[in-house]
Protein backbone atom coordinates (compact mmCIF):
# COMPACT_ATOMS: atom_id res chain seq x y z
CA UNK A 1 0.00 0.00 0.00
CA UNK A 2 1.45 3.71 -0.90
CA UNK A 3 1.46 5.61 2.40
CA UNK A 4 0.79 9.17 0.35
CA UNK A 5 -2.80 7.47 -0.26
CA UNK A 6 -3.53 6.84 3.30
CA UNK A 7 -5.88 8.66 5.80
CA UNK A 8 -3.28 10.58 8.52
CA UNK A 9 -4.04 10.03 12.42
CA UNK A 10 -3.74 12.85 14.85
CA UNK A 11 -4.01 12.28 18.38
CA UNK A 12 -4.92 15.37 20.59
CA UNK A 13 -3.67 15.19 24.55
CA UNK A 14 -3.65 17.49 27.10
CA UNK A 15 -0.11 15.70 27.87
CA UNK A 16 2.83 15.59 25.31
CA UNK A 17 3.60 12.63 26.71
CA UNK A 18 0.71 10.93 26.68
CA UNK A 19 0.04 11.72 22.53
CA UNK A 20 2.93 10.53 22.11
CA UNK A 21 2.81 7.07 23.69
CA UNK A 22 -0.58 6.42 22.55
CA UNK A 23 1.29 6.65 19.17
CA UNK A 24 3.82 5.05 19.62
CA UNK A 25 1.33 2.21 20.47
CA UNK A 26 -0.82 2.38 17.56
CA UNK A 27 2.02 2.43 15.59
CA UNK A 28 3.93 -0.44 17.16
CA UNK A 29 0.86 -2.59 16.72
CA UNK A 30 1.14 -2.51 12.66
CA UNK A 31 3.78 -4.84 12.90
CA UNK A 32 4.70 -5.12 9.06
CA UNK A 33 3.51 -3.21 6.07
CA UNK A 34 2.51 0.46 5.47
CA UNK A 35 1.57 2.44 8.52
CA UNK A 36 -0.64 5.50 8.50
CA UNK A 37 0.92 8.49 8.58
CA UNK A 38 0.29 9.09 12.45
CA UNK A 39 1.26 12.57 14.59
CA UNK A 40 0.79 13.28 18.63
CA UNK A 41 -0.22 17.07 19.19
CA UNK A 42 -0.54 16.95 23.05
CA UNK A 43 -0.05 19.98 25.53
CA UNK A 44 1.07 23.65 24.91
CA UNK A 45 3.41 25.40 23.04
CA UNK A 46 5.74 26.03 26.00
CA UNK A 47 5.13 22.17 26.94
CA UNK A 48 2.80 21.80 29.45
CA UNK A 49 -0.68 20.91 30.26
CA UNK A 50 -3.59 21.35 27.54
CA UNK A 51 -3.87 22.08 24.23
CA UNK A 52 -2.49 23.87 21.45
CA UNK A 53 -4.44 25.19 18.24
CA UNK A 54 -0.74 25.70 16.41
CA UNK A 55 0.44 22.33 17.65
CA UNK A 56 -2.67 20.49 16.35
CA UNK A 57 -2.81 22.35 12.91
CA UNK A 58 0.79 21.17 12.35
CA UNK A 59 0.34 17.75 13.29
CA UNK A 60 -2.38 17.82 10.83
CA UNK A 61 -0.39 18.95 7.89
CA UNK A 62 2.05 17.09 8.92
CA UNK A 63 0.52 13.76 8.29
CA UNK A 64 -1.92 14.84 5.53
CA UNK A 65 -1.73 12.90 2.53
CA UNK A 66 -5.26 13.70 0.51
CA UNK A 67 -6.88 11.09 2.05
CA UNK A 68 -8.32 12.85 4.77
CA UNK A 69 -7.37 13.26 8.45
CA UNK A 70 -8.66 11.72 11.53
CA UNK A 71 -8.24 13.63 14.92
CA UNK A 72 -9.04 11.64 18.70
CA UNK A 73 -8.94 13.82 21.21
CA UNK A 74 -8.60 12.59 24.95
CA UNK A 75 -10.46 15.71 27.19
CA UNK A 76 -13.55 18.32 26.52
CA UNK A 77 -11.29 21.27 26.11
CA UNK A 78 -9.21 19.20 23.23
CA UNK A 79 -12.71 18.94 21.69
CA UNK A 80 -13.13 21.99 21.80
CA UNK A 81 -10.15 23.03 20.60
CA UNK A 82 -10.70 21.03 16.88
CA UNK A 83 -13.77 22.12 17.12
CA UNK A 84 -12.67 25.72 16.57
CA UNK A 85 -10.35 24.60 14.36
CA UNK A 86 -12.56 22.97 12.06
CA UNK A 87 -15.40 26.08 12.25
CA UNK A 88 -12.42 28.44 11.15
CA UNK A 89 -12.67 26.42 7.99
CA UNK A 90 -8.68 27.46 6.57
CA UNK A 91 -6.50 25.70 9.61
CA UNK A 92 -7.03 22.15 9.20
CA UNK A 93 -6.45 20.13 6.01
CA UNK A 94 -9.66 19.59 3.60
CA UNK A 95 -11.12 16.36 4.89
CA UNK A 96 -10.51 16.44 8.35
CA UNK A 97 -12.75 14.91 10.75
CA UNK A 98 -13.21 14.89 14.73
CA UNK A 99 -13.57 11.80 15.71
CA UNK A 100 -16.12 11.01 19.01
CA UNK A 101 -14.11 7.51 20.24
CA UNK A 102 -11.88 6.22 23.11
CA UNK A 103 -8.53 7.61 22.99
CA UNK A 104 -6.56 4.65 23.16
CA UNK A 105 -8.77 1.95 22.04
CA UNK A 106 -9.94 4.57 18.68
CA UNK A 107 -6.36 5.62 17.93
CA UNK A 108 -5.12 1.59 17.79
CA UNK A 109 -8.49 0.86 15.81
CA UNK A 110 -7.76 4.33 13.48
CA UNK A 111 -4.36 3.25 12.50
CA UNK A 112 -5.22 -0.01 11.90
CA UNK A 113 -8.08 0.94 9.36
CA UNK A 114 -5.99 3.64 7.69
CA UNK A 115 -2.94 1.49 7.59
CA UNK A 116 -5.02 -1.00 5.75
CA UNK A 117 -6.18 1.54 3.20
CA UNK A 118 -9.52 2.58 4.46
CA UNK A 119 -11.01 5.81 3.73
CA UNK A 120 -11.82 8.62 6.07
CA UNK A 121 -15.41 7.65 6.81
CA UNK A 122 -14.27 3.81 7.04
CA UNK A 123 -11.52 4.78 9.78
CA UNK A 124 -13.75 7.07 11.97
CA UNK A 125 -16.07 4.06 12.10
CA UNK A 126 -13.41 2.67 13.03
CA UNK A 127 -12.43 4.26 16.06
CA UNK A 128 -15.95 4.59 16.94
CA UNK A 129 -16.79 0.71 17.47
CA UNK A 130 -13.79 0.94 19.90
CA UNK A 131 -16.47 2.44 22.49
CA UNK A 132 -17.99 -1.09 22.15
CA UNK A 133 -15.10 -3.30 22.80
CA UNK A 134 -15.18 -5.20 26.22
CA UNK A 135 -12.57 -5.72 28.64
CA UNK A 136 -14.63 -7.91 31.06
């Protein structure tokens, strides 16, 4: 599979840290084969708690391929934040999309579908049926 066809995964954190481990996962979980383009945006500018608008903007052109983009968000303010983003209309990459899923279980499922070649809508789907996997 050509990665400049596939859908790019950002993953929004209050916590550098955090964004970038929960990539780290998704990615490691590939194993062989194309991966999704895939980029953490988590905390502030000057590296600590919450979001940035600039950081998540640049993660998103970062990993845009034409395909579309897919952005999980862990907290209500990171919502918010792409939210905003996406109502300014000339920030984000045509064909982004907010995805409403877990942000660990969605950003493994994500990268799997976009790694496989799925389209935008197919990959937010997706991430979405992670809110029905069971642990117990």
């Amino acid at each position: 599979m050509d990665d400049e066809k596939l859908v790019g995964v950002v993953l929004v954190s209050h916590s550098a840290a955090v964004a970038e481990a929960v990539a780290a996962l998704a990615t490691g979980l590939i194993g062989s084969g194309a991966t999704a383009p895939v980029a953490p945006a988590g905390g502030t500018g000057d590296g600590g708690l919450g979001t940035s608008a600039e950081l998540i903007a640049a993660a998103a052109a970062r990993v845009d391929r034409g395909a579309g983009v897919a952005v999980l968000t862990d907290l209500g303010s990171a919502v918010l934040t792409v939210k905003t983003l996406l109502a300014e209309g000339d920030e984000l990459p045509p064909d982004t999309a907010l995805v409403d899923a877990p942000f660990v279980e969605g950003a493994v499922a994500a990268v799997v579908a976009a790694s496989a070649g799925a389209a935008l809508a197919e990959v937010r789907a997706a991430a979405t049926e992670a809110y029905d996997y069971r642990k117990v």
